[in-house]
C-alpha atoms as a PDB file:
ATOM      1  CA  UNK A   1       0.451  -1.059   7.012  1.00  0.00           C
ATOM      2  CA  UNK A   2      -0.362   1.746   4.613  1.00  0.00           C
ATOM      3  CA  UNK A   3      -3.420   3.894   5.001  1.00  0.00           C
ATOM      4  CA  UNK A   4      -5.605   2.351   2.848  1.00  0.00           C
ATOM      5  CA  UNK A   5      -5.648  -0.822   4.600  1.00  0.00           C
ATOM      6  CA  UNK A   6      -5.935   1.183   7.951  1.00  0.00           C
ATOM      7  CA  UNK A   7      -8.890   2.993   6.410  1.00  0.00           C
ATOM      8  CA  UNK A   8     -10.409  -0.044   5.433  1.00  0.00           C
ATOM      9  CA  UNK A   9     -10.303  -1.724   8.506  1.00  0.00           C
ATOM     10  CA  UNK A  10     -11.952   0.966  10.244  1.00  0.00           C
ATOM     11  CA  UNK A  11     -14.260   0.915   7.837  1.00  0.00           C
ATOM     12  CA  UNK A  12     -13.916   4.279   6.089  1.00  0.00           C
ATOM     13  CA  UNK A  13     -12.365   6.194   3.134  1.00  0.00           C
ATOM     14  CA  UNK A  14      -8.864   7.007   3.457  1.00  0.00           C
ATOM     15  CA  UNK A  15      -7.820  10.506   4.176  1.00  0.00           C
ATOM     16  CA  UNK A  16      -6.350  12.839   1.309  1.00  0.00           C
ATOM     17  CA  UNK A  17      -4.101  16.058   2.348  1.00  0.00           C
ATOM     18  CA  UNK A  18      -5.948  18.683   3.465  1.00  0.00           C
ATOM     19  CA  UNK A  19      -9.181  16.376   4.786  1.00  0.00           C
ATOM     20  CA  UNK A  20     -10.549  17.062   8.294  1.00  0.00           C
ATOM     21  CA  UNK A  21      -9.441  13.821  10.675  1.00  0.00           C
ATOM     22  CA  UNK A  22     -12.532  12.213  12.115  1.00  0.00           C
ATOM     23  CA  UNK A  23     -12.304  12.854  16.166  1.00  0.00           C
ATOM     24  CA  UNK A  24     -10.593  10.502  18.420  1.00  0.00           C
ATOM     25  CA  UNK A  25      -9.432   9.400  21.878  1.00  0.00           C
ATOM     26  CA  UNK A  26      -5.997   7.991  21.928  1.00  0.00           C
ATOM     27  CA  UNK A  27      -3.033   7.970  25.510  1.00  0.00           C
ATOM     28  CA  UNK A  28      -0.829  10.150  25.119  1.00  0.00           C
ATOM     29  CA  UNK A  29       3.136   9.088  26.266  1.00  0.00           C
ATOM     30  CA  UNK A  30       2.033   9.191  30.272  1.00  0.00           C
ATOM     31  CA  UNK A  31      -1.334   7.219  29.325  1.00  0.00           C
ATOM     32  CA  UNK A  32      -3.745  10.178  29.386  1.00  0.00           C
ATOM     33  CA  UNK A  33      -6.450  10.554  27.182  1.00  0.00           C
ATOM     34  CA  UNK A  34      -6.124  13.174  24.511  1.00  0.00           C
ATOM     35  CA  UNK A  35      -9.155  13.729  22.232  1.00  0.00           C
ATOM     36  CA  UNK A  36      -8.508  15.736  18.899  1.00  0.00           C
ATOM     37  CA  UNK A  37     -11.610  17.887  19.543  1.00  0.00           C
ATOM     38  CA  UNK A  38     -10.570  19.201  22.684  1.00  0.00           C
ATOM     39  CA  UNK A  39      -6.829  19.985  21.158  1.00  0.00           C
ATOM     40  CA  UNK A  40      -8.371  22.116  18.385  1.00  0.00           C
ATOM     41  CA  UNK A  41     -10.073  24.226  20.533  1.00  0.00           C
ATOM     42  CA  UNK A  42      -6.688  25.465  21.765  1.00  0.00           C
ATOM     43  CA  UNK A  43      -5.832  25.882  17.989  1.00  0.00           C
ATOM     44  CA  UNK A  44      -4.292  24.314  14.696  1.00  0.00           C
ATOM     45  CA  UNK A  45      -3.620  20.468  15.171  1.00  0.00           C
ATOM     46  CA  UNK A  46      -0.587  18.331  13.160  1.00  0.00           C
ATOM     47  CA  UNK A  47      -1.146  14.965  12.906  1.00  0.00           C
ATOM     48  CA  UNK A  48       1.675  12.526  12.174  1.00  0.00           C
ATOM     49  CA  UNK A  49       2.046   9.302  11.704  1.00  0.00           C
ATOM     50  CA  UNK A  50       5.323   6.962  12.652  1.00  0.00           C
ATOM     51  CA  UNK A  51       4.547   3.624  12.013  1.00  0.00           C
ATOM     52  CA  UNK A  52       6.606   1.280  14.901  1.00  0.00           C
ATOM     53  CA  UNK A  53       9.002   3.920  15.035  1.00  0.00           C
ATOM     54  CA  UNK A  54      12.788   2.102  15.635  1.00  0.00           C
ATOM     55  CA  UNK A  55      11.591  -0.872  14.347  1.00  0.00           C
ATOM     56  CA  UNK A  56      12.411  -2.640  10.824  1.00  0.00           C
ATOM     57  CA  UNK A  57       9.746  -2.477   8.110  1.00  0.00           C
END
């Protein structure tokens, strides 16, 4: 799924490089919450993306 059709399912523009993500909860690897907010107090933030990592297509 590219990131248009992600952005458009959440109902918003898609992000360009260098645009501020919108805020978000998400588990981390252990099933904690992590919210972006609270990780840029700390400091700079890089987001990636692996779509189904190990997985064909």
């Amino acid at each position: 799924m590219n990131a248009g059709v992600i952005a458009m399912l959440l109902g918003s523009a898609a992000l360009k490089v260098g645009d501020r993500a919108p805020d978000f909860t998400l588990p981390d690897t252990e099933g904690k919450p992590v919210t972006l907010s609270r990780l840029l107090v700390q400091g700079p933030v890089i987001l990636a993306f692996f779509p189904k990592a190990f997985t064909p297509g």
